[in-house]
PDB file of N, CA and C in Angstrom:
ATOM      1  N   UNK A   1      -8.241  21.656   9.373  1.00  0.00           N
ATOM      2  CA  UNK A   1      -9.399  21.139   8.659  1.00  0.00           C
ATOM      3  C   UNK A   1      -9.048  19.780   8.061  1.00  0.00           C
ATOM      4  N   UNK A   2     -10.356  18.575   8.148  1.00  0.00           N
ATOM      5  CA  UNK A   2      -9.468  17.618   7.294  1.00  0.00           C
ATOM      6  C   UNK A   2      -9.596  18.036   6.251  1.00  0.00           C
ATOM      7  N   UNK A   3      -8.764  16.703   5.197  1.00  0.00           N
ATOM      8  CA  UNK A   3      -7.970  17.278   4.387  1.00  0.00           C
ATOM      9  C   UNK A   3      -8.931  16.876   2.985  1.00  0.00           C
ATOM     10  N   UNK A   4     -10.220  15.921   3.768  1.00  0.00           N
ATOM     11  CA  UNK A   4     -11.104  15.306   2.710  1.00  0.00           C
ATOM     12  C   UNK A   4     -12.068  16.179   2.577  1.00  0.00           C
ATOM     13  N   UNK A   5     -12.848  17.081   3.358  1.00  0.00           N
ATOM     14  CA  UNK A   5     -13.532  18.027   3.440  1.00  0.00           C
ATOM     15  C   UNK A   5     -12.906  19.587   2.745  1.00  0.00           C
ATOM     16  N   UNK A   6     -11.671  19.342   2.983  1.00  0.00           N
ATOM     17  CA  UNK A   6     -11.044  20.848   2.437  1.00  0.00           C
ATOM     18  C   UNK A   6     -10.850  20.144   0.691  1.00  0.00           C
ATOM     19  N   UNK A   7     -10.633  19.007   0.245  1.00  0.00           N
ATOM     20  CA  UNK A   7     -10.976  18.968  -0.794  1.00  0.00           C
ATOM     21  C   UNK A   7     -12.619  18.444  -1.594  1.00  0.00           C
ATOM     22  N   UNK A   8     -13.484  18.168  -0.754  1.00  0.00           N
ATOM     23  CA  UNK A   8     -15.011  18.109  -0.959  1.00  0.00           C
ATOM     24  C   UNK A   8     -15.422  19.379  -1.716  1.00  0.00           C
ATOM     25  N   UNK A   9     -15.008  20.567  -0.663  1.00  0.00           N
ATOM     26  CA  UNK A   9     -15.270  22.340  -0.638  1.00  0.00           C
ATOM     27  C   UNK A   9     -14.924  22.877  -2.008  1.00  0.00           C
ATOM     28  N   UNK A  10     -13.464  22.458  -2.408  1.00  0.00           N
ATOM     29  CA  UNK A  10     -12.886  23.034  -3.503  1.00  0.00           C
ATOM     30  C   UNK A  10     -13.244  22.282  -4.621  1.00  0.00           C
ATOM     31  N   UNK A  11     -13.940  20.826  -4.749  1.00  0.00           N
ATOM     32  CA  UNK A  11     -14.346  20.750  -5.788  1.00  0.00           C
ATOM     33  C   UNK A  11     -15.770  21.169  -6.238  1.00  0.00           C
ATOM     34  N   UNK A  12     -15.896  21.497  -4.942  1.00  0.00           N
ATOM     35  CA  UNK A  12     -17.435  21.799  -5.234  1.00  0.00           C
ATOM     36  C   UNK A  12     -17.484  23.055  -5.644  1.00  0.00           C
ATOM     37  N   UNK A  13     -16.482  24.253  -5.333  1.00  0.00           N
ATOM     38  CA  UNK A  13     -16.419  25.440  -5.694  1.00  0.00           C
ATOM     39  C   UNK A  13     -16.038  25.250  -7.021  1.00  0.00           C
ATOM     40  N   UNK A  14     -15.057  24.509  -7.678  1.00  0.00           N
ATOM     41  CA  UNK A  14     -15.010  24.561  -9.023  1.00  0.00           C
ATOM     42  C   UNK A  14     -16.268  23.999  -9.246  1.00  0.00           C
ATOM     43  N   UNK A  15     -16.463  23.234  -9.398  1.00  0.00           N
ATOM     44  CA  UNK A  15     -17.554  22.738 -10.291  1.00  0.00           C
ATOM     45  C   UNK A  15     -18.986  24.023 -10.672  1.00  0.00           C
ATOM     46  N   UNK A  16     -19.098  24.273  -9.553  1.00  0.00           N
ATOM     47  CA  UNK A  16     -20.289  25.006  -9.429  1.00  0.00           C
ATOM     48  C   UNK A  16     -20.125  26.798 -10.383  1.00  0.00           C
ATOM     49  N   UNK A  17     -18.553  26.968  -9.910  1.00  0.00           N
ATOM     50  CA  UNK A  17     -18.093  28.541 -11.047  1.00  0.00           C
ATOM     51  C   UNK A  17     -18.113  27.602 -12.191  1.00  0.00           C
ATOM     52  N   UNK A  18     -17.885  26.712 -12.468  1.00  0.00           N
ATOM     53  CA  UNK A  18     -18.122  26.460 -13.969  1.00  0.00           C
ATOM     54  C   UNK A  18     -20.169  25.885 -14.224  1.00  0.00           C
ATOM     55  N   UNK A  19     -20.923  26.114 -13.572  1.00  0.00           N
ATOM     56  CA  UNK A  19     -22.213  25.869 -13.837  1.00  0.00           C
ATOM     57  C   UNK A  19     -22.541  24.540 -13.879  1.00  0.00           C
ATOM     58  N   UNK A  20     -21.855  23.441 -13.435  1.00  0.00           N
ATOM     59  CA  UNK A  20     -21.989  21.737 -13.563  1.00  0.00           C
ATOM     60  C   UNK A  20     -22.802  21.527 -12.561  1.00  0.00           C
ATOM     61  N   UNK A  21     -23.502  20.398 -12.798  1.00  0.00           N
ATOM     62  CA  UNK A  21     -24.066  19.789 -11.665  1.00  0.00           C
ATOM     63  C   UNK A  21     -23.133  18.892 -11.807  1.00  0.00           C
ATOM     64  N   UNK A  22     -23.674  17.704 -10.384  1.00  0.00           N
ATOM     65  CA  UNK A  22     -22.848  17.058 -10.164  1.00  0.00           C
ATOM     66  C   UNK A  22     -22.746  15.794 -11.286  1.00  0.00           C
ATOM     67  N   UNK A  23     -24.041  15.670 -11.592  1.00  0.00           N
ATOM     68  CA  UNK A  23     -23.967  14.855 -12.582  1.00  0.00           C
ATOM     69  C   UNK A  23     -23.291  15.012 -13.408  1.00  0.00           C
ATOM     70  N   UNK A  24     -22.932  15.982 -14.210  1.00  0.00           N
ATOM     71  CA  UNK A  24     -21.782  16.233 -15.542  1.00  0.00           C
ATOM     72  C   UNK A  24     -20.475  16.233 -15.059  1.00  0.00           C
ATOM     73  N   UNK A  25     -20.221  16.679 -14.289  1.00  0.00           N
ATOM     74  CA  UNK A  25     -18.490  16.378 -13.074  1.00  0.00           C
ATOM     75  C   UNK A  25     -18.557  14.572 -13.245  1.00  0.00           C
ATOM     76  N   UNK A  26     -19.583  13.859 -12.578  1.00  0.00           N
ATOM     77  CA  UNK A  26     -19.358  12.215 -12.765  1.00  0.00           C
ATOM     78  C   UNK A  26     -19.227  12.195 -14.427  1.00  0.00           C
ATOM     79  N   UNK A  27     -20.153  12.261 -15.330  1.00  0.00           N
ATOM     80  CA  UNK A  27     -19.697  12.028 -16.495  1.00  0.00           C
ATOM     81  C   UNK A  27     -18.301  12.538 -17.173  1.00  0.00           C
ATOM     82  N   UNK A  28     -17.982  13.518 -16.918  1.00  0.00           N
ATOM     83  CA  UNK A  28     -16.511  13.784 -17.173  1.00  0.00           C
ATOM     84  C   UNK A  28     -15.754  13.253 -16.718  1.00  0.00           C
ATOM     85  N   UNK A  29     -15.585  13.069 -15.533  1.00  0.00           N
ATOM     86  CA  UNK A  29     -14.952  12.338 -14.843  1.00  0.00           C
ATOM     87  C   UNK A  29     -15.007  10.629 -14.607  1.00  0.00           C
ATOM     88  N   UNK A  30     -15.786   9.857 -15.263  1.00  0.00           N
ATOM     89  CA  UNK A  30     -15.870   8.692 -15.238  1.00  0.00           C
ATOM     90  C   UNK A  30     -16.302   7.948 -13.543  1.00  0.00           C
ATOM     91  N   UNK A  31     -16.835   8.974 -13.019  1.00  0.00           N
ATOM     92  CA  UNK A  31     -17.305   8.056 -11.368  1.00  0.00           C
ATOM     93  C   UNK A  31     -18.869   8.303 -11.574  1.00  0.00           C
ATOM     94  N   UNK A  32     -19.298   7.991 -10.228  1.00  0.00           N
ATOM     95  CA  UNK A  32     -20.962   8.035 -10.027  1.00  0.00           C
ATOM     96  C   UNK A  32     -21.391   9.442  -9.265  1.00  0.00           C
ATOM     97  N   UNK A  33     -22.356  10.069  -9.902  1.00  0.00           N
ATOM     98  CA  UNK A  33     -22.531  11.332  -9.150  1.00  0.00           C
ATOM     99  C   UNK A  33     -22.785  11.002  -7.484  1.00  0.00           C
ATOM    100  N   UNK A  34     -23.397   9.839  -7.003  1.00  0.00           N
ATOM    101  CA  UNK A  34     -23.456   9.750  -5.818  1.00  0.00           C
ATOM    102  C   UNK A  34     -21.533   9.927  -4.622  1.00  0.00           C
ATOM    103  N   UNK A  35     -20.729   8.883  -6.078  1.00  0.00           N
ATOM    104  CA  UNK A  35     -19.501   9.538  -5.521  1.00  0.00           C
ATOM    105  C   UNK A  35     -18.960  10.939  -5.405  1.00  0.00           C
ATOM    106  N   UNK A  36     -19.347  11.486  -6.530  1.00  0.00           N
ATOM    107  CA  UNK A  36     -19.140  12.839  -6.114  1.00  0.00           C
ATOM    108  C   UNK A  36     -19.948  13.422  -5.244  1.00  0.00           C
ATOM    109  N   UNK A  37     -21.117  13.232  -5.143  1.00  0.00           N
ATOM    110  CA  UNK A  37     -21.933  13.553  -3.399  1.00  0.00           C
ATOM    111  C   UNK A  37     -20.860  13.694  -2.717  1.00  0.00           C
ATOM    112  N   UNK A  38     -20.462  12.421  -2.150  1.00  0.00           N
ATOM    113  CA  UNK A  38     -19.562  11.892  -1.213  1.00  0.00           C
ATOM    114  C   UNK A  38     -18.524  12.828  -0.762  1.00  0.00           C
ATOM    115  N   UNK A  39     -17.922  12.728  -1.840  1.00  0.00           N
ATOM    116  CA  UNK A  39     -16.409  13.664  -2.009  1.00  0.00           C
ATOM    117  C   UNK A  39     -17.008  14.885  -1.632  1.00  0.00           C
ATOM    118  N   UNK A  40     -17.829  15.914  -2.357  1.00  0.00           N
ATOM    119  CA  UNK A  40     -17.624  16.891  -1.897  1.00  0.00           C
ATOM    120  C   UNK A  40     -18.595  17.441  -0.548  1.00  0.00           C
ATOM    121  N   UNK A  41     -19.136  16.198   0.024  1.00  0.00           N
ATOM    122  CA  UNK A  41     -19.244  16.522   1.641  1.00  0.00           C
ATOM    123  C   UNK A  41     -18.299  15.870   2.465  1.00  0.00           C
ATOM    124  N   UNK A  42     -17.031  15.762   2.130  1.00  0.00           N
ATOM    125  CA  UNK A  42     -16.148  15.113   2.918  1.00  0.00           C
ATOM    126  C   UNK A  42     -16.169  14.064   3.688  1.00  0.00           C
ATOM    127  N   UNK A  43     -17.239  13.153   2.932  1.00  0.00           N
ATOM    128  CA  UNK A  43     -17.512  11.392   3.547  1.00  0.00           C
ATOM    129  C   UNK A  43     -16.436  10.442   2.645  1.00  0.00           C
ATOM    130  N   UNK A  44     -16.126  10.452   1.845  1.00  0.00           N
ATOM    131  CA  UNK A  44     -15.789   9.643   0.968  1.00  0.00           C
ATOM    132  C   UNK A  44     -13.707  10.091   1.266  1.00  0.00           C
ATOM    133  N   UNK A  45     -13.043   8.846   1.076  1.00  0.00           N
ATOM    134  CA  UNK A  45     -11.427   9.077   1.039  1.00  0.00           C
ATOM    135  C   UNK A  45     -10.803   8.861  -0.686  1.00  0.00           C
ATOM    136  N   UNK A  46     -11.045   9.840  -1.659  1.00  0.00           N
ATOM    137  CA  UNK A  46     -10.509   9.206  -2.537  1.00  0.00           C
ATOM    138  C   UNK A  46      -8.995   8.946  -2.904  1.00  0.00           C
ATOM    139  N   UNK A  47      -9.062   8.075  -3.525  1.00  0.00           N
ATOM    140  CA  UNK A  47      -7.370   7.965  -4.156  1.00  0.00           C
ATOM    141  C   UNK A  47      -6.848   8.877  -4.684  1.00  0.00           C
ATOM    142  N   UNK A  48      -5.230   8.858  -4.976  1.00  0.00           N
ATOM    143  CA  UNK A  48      -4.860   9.964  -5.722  1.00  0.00           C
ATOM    144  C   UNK A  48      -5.296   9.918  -6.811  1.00  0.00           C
ATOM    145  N   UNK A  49      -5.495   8.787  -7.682  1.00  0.00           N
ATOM    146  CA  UNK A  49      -5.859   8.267  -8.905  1.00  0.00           C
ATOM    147  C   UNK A  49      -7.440   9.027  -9.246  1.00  0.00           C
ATOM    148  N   UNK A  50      -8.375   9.216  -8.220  1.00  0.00           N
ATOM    149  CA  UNK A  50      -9.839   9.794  -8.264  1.00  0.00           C
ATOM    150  C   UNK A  50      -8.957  11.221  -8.310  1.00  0.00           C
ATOM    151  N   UNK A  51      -8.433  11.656  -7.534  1.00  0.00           N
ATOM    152  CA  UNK A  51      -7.935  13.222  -7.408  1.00  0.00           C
ATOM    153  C   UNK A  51      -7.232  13.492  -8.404  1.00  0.00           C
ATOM    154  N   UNK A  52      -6.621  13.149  -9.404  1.00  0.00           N
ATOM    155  CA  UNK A  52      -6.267  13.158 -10.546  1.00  0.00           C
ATOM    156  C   UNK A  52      -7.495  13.055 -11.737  1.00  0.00           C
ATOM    157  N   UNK A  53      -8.158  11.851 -11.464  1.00  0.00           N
ATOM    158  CA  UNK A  53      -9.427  12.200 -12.488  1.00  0.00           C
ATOM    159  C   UNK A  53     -10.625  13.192 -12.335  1.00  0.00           C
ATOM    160  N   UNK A  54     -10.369  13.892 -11.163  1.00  0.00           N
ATOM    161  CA  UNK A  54     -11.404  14.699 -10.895  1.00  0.00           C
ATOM    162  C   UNK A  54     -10.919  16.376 -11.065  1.00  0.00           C
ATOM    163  N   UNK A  55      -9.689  16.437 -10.999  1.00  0.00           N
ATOM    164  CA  UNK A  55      -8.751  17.609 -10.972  1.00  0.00           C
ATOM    165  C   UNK A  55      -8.815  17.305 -12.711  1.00  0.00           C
ATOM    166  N   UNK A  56      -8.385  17.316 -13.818  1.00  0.00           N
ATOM    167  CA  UNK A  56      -8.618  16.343 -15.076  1.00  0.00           C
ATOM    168  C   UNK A  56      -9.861  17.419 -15.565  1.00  0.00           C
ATOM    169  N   UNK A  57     -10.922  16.644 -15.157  1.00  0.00           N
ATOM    170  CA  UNK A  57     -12.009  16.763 -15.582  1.00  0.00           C
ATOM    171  C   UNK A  57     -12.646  18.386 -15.239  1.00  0.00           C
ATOM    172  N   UNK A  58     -12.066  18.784 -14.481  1.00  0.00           N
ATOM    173  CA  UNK A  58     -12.663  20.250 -13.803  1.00  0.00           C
ATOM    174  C   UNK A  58     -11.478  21.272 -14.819  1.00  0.00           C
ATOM    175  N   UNK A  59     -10.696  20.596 -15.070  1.00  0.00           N
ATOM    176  CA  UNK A  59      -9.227  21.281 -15.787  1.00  0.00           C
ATOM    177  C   UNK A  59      -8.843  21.993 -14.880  1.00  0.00           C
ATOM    178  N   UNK A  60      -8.084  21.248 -13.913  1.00  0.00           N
ATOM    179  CA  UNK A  60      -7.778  22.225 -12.733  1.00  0.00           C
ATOM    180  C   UNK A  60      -6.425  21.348 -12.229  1.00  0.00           C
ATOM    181  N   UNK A  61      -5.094  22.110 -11.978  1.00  0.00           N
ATOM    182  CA  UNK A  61      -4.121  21.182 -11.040  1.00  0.00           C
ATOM    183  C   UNK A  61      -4.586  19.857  -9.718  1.00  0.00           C
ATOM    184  N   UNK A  62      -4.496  19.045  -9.946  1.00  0.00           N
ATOM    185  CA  UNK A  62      -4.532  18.405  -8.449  1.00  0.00           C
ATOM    186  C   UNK A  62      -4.302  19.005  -7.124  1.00  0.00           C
ATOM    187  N   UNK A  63      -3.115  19.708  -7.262  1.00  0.00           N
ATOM    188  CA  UNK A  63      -2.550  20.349  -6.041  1.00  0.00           C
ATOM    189  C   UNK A  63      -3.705  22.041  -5.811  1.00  0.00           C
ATOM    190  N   UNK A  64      -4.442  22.467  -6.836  1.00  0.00           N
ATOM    191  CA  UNK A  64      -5.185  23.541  -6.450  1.00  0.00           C
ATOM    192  C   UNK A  64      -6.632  22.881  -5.696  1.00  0.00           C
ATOM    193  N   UNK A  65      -6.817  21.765  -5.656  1.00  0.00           N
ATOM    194  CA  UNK A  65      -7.769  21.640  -5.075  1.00  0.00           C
ATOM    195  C   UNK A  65      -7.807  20.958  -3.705  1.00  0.00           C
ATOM    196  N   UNK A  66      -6.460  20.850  -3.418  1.00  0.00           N
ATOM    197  CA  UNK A  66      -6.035  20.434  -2.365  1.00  0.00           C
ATOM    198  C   UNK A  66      -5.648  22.068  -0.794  1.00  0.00           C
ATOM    199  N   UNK A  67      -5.863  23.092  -1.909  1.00  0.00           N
ATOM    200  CA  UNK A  67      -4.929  23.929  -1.323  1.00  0.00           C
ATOM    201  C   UNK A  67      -6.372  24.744  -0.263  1.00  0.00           C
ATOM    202  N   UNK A  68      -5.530  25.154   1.280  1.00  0.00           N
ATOM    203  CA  UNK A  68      -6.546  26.124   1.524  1.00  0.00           C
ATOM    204  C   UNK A  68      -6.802  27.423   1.118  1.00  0.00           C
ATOM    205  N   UNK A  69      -8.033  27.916   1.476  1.00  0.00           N
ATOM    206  CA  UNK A  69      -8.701  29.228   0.774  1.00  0.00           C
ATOM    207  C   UNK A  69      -7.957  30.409   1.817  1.00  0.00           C
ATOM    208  N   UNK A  70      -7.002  31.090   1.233  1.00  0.00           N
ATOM    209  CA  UNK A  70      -6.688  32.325   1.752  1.00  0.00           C
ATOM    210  C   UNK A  70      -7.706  32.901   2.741  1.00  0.00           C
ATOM    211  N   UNK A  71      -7.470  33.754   3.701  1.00  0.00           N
ATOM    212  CA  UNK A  71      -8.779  34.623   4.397  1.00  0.00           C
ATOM    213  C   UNK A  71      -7.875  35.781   4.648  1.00  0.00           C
TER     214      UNK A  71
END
C-alpha cells in the first residue's frame, strides 16, 4: 500500500474516534482543512515536520500512524 494513503486512512481513523471534523484537526494542527482533505485521501506528500504536527495534534505517536492495520 502506499505509504501516503496508509497514512491518509490512519489519520482519518483517529480523527474521526475522537469526533473531529476535519476542520478542528486543521485548527489544532495549524494547516488548512483542505490540506487535511488531501492527506487523508492520499493526494498530498507531507513532510515529516506536517507528520509530526499532525501526530501532535491527534496526541498520537508519529510512528502509530504510519503503522499498518493488523487483519
Amino acid at each position: 500500500m502506499d505509504i501516503k494513503i496508509l497514512f491518509g486512512r490512519n489519520v482519518r481513523k483517529s480523527r474521526e474516534l475522537k469526533g473531529w471534523s476535519q476542520e478542528k484537526l486543521a485548527e489544532r494542527s495549524g494547516l488548512h482543512r483542505t490540506y487535511i482533505s488531501g492527506i487523508e485521501r492520499g493526494v498530498r506528500n507531507p513532510t515529516i515536520e506536517i507528520v509530526r504536527e499532525i501526530a501532535l495534534a491527534l496526541d498520537e505517536h508519529p510512528s502509530s500512524l504510519l503503522e499498518f492495520e493488523e487483519q
